[in-house]
Protein backbone atom coordinates (compact mmCIF):
# COMPACT_ATOMS: atom_id res chain seq x y z
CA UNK A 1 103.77 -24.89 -16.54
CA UNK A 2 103.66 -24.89 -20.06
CA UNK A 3 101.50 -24.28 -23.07
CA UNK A 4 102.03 -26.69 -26.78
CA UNK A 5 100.27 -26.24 -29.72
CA UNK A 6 100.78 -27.75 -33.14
CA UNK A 7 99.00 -27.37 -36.69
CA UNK A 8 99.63 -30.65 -38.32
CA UNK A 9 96.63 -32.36 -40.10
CA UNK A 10 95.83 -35.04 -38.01
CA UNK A 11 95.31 -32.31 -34.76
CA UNK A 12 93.00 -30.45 -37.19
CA UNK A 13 91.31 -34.11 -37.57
CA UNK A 14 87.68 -33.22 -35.18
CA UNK A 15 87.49 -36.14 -32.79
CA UNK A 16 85.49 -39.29 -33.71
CA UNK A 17 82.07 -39.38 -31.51
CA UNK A 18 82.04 -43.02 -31.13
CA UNK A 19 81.26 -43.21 -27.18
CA UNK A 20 82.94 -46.78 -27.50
CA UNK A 21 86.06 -45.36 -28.85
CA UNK A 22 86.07 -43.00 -26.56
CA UNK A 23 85.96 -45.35 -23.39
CA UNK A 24 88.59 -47.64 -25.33
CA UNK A 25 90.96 -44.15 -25.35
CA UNK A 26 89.91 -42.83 -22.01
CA UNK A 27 90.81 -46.72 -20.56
CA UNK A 28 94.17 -46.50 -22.36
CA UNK A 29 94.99 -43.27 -20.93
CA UNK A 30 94.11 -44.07 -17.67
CA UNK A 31 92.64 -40.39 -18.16
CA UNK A 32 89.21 -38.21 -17.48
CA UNK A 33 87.60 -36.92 -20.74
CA UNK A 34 85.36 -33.51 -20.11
CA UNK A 35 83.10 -32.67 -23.09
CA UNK A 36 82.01 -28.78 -22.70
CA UNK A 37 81.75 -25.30 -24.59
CA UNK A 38 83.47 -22.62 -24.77
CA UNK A 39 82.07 -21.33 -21.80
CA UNK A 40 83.97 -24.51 -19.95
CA UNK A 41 80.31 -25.83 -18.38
CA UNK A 42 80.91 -29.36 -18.94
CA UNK A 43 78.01 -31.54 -21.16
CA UNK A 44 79.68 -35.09 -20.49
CA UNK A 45 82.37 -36.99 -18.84
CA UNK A 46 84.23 -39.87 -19.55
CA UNK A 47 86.08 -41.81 -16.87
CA UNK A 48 88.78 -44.10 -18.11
CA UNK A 49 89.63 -47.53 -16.37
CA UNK A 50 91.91 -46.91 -13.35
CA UNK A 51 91.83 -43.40 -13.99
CA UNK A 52 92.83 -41.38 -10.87
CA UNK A 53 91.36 -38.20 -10.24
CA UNK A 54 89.71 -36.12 -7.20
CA UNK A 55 86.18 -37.16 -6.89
CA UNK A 56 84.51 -34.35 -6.61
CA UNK A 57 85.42 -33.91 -10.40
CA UNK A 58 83.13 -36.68 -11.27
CA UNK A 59 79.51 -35.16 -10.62
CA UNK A 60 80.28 -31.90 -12.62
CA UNK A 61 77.69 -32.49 -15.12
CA UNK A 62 76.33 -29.09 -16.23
CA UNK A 63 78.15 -27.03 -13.71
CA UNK A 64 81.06 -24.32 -15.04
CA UNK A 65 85.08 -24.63 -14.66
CA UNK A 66 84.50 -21.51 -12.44
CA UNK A 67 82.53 -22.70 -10.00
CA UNK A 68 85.16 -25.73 -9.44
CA UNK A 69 88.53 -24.15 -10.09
CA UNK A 70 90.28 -21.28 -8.56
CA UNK A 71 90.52 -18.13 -10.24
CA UNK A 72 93.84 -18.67 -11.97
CA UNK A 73 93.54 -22.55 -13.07
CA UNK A 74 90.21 -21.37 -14.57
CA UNK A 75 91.98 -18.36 -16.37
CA UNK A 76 94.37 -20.71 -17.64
CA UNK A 77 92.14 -23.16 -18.94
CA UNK A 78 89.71 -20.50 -20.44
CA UNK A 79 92.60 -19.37 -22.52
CA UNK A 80 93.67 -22.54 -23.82
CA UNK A 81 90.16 -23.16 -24.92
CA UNK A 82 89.78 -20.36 -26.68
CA UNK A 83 92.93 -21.02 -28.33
CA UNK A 84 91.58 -24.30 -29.44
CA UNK A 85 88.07 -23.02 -30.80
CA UNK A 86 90.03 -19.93 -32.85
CA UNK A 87 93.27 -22.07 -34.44
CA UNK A 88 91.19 -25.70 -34.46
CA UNK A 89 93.99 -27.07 -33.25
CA UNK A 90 95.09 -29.88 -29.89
CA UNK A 91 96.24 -27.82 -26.88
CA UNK A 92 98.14 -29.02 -23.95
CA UNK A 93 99.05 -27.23 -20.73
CA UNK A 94 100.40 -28.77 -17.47
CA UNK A 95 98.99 -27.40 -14.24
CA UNK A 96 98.60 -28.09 -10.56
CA UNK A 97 95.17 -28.45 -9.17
CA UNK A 98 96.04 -25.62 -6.78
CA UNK A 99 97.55 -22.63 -7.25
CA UNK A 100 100.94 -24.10 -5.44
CA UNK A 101 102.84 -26.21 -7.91
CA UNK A 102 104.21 -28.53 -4.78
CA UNK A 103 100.93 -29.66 -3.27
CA UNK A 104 99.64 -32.50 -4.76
CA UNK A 105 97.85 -33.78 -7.53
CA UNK A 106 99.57 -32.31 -10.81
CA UNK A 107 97.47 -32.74 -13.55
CA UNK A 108 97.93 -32.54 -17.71
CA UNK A 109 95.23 -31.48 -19.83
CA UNK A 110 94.49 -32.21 -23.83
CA UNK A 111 92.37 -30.11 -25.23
CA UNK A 112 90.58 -31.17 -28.79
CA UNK A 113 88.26 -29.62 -30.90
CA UNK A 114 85.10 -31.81 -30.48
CA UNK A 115 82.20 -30.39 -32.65
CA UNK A 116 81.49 -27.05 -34.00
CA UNK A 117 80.68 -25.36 -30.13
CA UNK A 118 82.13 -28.35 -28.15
CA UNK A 119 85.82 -29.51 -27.03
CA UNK A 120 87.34 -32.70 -25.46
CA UNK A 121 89.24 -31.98 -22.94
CA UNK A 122 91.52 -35.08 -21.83
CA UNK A 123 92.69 -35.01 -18.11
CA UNK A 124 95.75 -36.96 -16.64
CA UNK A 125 97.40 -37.62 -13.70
CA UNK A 126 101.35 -36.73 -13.89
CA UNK A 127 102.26 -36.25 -10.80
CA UNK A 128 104.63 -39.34 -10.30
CA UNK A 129 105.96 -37.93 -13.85
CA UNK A 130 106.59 -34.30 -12.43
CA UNK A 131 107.96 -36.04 -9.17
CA UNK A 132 110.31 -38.50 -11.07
CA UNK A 133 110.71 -35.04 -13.30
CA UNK A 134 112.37 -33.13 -10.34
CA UNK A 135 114.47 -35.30 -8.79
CA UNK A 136 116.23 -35.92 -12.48
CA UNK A 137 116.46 -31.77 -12.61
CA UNK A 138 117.65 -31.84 -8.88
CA UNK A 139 119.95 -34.69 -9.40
CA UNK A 140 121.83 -32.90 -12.41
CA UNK A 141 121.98 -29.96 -10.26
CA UNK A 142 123.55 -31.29 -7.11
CA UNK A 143 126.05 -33.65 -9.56
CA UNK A 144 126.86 -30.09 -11.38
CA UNK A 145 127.43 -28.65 -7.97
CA UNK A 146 129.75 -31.61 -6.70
CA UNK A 147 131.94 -31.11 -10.02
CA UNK A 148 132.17 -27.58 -9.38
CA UNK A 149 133.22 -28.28 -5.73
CA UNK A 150 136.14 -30.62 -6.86
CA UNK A 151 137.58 -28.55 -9.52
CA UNK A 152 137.51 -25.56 -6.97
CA UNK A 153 138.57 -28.00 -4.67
CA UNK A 154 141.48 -29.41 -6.87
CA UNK A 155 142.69 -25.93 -8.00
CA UNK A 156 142.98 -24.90 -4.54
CA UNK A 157 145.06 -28.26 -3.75
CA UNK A 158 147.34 -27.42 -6.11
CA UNK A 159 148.00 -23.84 -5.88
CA UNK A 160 148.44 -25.15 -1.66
CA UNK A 161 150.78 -27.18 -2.82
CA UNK A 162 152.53 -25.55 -5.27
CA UNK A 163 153.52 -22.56 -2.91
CA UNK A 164 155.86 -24.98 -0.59
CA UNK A 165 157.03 -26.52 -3.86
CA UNK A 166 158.16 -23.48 -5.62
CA UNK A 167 159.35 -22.20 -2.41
CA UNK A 168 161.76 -25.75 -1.52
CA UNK A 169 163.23 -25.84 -5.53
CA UNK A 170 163.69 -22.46 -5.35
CA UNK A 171 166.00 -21.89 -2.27
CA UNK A 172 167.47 -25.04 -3.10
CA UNK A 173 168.93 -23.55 -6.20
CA UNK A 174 170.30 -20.57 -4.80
CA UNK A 175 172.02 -22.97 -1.77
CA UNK A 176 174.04 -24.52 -4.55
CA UNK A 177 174.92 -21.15 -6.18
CA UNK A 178 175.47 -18.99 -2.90
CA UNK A 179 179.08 -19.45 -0.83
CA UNK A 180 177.90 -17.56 1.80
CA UNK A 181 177.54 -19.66 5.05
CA UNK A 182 175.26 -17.10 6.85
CA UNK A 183 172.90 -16.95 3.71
CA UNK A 184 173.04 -20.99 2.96
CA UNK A 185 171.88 -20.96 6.92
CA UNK A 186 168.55 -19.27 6.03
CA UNK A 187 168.06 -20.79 2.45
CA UNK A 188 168.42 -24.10 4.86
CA UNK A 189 165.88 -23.06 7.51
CA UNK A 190 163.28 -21.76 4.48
CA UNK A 191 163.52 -25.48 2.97
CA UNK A 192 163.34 -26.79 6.37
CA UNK A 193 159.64 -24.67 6.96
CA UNK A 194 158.22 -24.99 3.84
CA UNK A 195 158.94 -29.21 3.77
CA UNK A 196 157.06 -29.39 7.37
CA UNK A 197 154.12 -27.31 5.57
CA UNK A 198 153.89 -29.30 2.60
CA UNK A 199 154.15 -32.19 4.91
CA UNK A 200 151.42 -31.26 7.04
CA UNK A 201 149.13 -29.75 4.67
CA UNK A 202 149.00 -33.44 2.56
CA UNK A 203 148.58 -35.25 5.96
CA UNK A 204 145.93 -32.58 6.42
CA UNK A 205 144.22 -33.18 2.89
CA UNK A 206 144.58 -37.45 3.14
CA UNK A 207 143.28 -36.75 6.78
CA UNK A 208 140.14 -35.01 5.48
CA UNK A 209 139.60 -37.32 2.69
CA UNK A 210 139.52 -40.02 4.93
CA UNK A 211 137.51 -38.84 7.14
CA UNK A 212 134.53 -37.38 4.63
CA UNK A 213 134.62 -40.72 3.25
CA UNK A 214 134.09 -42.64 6.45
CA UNK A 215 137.33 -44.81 6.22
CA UNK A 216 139.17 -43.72 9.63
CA UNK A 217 137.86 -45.88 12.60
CA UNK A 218 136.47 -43.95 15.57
CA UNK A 219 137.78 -45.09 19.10
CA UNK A 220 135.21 -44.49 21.37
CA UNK A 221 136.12 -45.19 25.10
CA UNK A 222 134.80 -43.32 28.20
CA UNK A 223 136.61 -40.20 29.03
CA UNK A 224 137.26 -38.33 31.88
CA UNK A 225 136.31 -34.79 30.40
CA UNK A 226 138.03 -33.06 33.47
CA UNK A 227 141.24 -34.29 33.06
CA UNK A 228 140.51 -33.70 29.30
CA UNK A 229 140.32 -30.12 29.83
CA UNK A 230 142.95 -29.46 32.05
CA UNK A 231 145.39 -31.36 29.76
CA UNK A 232 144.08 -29.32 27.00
CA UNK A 233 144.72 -25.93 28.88
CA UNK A 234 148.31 -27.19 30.37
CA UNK A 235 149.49 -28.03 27.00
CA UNK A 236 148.35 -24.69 25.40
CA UNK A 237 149.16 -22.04 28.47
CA UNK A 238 152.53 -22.12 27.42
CA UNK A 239 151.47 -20.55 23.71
CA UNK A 240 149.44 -17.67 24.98
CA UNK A 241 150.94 -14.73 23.54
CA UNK A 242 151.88 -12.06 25.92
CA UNK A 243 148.65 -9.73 26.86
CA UNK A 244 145.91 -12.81 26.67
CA UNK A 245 145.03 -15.11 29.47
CA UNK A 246 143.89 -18.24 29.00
CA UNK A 247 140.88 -19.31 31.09
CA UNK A 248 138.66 -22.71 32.00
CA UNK A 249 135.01 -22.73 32.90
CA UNK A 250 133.99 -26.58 33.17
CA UNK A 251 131.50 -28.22 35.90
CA UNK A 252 132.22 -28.97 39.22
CA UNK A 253 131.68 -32.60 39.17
CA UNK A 254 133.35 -34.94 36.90
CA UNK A 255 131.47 -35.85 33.72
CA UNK A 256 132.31 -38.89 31.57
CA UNK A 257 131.45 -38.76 28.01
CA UNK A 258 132.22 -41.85 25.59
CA UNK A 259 133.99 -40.36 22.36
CA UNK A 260 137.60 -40.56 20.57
CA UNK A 261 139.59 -38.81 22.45
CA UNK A 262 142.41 -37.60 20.09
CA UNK A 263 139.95 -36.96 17.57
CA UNK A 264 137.65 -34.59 19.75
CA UNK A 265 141.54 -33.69 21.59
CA UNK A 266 142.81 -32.74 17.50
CA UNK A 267 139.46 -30.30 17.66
CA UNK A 268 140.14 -28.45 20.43
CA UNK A 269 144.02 -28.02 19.52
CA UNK A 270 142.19 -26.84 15.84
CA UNK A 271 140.22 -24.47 17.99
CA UNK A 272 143.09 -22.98 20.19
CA UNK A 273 145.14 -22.44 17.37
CA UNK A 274 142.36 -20.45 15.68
CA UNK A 275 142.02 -18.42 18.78
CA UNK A 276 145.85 -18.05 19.24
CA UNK A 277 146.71 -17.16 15.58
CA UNK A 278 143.70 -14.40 15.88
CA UNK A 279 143.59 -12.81 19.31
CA UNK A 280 146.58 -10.41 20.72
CA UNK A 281 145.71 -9.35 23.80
CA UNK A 282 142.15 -9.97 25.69
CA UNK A 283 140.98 -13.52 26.83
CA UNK A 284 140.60 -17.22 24.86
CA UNK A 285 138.22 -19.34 27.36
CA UNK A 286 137.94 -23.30 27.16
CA UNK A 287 134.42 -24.00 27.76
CA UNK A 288 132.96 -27.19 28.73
CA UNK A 289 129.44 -27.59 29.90
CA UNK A 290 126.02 -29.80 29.92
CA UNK A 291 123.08 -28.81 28.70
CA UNK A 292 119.80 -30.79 28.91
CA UNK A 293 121.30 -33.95 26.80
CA UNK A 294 123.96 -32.17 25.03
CA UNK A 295 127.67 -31.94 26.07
CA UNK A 296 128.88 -28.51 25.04
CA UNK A 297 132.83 -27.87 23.86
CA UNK A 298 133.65 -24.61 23.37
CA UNK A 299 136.76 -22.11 22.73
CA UNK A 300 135.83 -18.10 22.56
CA UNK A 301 138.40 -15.49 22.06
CA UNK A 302 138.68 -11.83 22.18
CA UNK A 303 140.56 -11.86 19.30
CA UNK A 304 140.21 -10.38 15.43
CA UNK A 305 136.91 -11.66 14.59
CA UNK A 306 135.94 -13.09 11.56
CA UNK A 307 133.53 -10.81 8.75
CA UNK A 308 130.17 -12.04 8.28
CA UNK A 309 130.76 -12.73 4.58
CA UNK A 310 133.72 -15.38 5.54
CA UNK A 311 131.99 -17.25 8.34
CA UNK A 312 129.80 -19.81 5.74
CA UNK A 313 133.43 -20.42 4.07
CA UNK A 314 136.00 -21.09 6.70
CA UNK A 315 134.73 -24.34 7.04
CA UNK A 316 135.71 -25.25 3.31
CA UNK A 317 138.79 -26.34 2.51
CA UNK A 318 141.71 -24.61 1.93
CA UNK A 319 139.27 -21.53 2.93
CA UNK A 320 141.42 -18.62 5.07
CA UNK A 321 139.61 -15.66 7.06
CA UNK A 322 142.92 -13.66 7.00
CA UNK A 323 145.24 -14.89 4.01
CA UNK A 324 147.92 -12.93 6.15
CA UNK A 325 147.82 -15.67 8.49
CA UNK A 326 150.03 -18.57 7.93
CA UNK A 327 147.89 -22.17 8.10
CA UNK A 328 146.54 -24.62 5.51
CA UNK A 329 143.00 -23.56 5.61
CA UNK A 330 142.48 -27.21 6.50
CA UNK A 331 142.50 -27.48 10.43
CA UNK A 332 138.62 -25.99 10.42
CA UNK A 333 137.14 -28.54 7.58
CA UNK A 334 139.15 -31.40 9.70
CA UNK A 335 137.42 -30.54 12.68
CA UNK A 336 134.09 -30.53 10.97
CA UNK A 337 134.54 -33.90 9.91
CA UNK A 338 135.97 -35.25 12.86
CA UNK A 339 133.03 -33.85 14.70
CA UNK A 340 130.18 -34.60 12.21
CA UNK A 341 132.11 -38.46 12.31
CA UNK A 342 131.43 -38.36 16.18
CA UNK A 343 127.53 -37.48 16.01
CA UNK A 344 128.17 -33.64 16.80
CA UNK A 345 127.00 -30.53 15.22
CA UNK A 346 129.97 -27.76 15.01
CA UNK A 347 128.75 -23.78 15.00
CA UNK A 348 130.69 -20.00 14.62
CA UNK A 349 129.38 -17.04 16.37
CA UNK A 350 131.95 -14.06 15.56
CA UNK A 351 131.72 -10.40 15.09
CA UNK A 352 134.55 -8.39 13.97
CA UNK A 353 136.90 -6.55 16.49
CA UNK A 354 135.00 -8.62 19.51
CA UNK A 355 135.93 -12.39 18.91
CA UNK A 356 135.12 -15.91 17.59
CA UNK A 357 133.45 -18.38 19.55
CA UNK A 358 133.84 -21.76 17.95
CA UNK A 359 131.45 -24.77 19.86
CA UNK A 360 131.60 -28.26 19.25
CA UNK A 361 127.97 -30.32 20.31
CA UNK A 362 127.37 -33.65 21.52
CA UNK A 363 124.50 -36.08 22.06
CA UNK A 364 125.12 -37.00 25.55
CA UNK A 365 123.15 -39.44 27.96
CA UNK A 366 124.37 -39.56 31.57
């Protein structure tokens, strides 16, 4: 909402009587003219050609602003009249006909000194302007946002990348320098561990670039989710650290859900590892189950937990609940795109010192 006001000679200029004149500006405006006093009880309208308006504004003929306007539109309205009668000068002021600025119509008034106890106030339609208005504002917000996510992004990339780097060059110095077998041994194995991470943590970032930007295919065939889950548990029982038990609650009868399987298999290895990395003793369950027309993924640990602050974040790339921890930061954000890419909705329920629960959702028709 705002308020103008200007004293340059031709606002001071009263406004021409002419009725003809009138029409001819009320038609150009596509606008509502209101002649009335200080008071704001209205004397005359004009209605210009196509001019769009609420109708019940039309038969206001000797009735007051306050009998047709809520208390603060009149308030507003009375002030900028006032302001026009004491400086003799055009007012405008933007305003919604209600007191909400989002409900519909929003309206802009001009308001002229007329004749010595007498104003013209000019009425237009702007909403499509306002509209048009806030999608510019929100545009430039949400491109502002986007360039702060990619240099935070990018910063984050590199620093990822830089730690393997500086790690490789450095230890491959000291190999050259360094005579001693049993020390060359470990620089070895240190180059050796921090290649494979710098190797998996670019496949990780092409991976997820690929996949936000919808260039990697989707298989879909029909799987057999029972075998899918016991595959998923053989593979991983030999990883459970000593003190947690890995566990399977599924259906009894076979369900067969069409998906990618070593997309929605890469999501429940992303999963596991979470749990694995996080939980020392206790239980990590693989879930699967139906619910009305959803199909239901889920891994839930008794591990570390994760604080409420971090749970919006480890989602985002390169984002870490326990920086102690070694990992990319990139398995999480993979597995929200991978899921997202096959129509599924991906949720955290954690509270520190109980466990993480991490569930995967699916449309699913039997």
């Amino acid at each position: 909402m705002g308020i103008k006001s200007g004293k340059d000679e031709n606002q001071t200029c009263k406004v021409s009587k002419d009725e003809s004149l009138h029409q001819v500006l009320m038609d150009a405006m596509c606008a509502y003219g209101f002649v009335m006093d200080q008071s704001l009880t209205v004397y005359e309208v004009i209605k210009g050609k196509d001019a769009k308006i609420v109708n019940w504004l039309e038969d206001v003929i000797g009735k007051n602003a306050k009998d047709l306007l809520t208390s603060k539109l009149f308030s507003l309205l009375s002030n900028v009249v006032d302001r026009c009668f004491t400086e003799k000068t055009l007012q405008v002021v933007e305003f919604p006909l209600h007191d909400a600025i989002e409900i519909e119509p929003y309206f802009k008034a001009t308001i002229l000194p007329f004749d010595e106890d007498k104003v013209l106030c000019v009425i237009c339609d702007i909403t499509n302007y306002i509209k048009e208005n806030q999608l510019l504002i929100n545009s430039k917000l949400e491109a502002e946002e986007e360039v702060q996510r990619k240099t935070i992004y990018f910063t984050n990339m590199t620093h990822e990348i830089r730690t393997p780097l500086n790690a490789i060059t450095g230890f491959a110095d000291l190999l050259v320098v360094d005579d001693d077998p049993e020390m060359q041994k470990q620089y070895v194995e240190i180059i050796k561990n921090n290649s494979n991470m710098l190797m998996e943590l670019i496949n990780g970032i092409l991976d997820l670039s690929r996949l936000e930007s919808g260039k990697t295919d989707m298989n879909f065939i029909k799987v057999d989710m029972d075998e899918f889950i016991n595959e998923i548990y053989q593979i991983h029982l030999a990883m459970i650290p000593k003190g947690v038990k890995l566990e399977v609650e599924k259906p009894e009868e076979t369900v067969f859900f069409n998906t990618d399987r070593n997309r929605l298999m890469e999501v429940m290895f992303n999963f596991l590892s979470n749990a694995i990395k996080h939980t020392q003793k206790g239980i990590i369950k693989i879930i699967m189950k139906l619910t009305g027309e959803k199909l239901i993924l889920v891994v839930k640990d008794t591990g570390s937990g994760i604080p409420a602050e971090k749970q919006d974040l480890v989602f985002e790339r390169f984002a870490k609940a326990d920086e102690a921890i070694q990992g990319t930061g990139l398995g999480l954000p993979i597995c929200r795109a991978i899921v997202h890419r096959l129509g599924g909705e991906i949720f955290l329920d954690s509270v520190v010192g109980q466990g993480s629960t991490f569930t995967a959702s699916f449309p699913f028709n039997q």
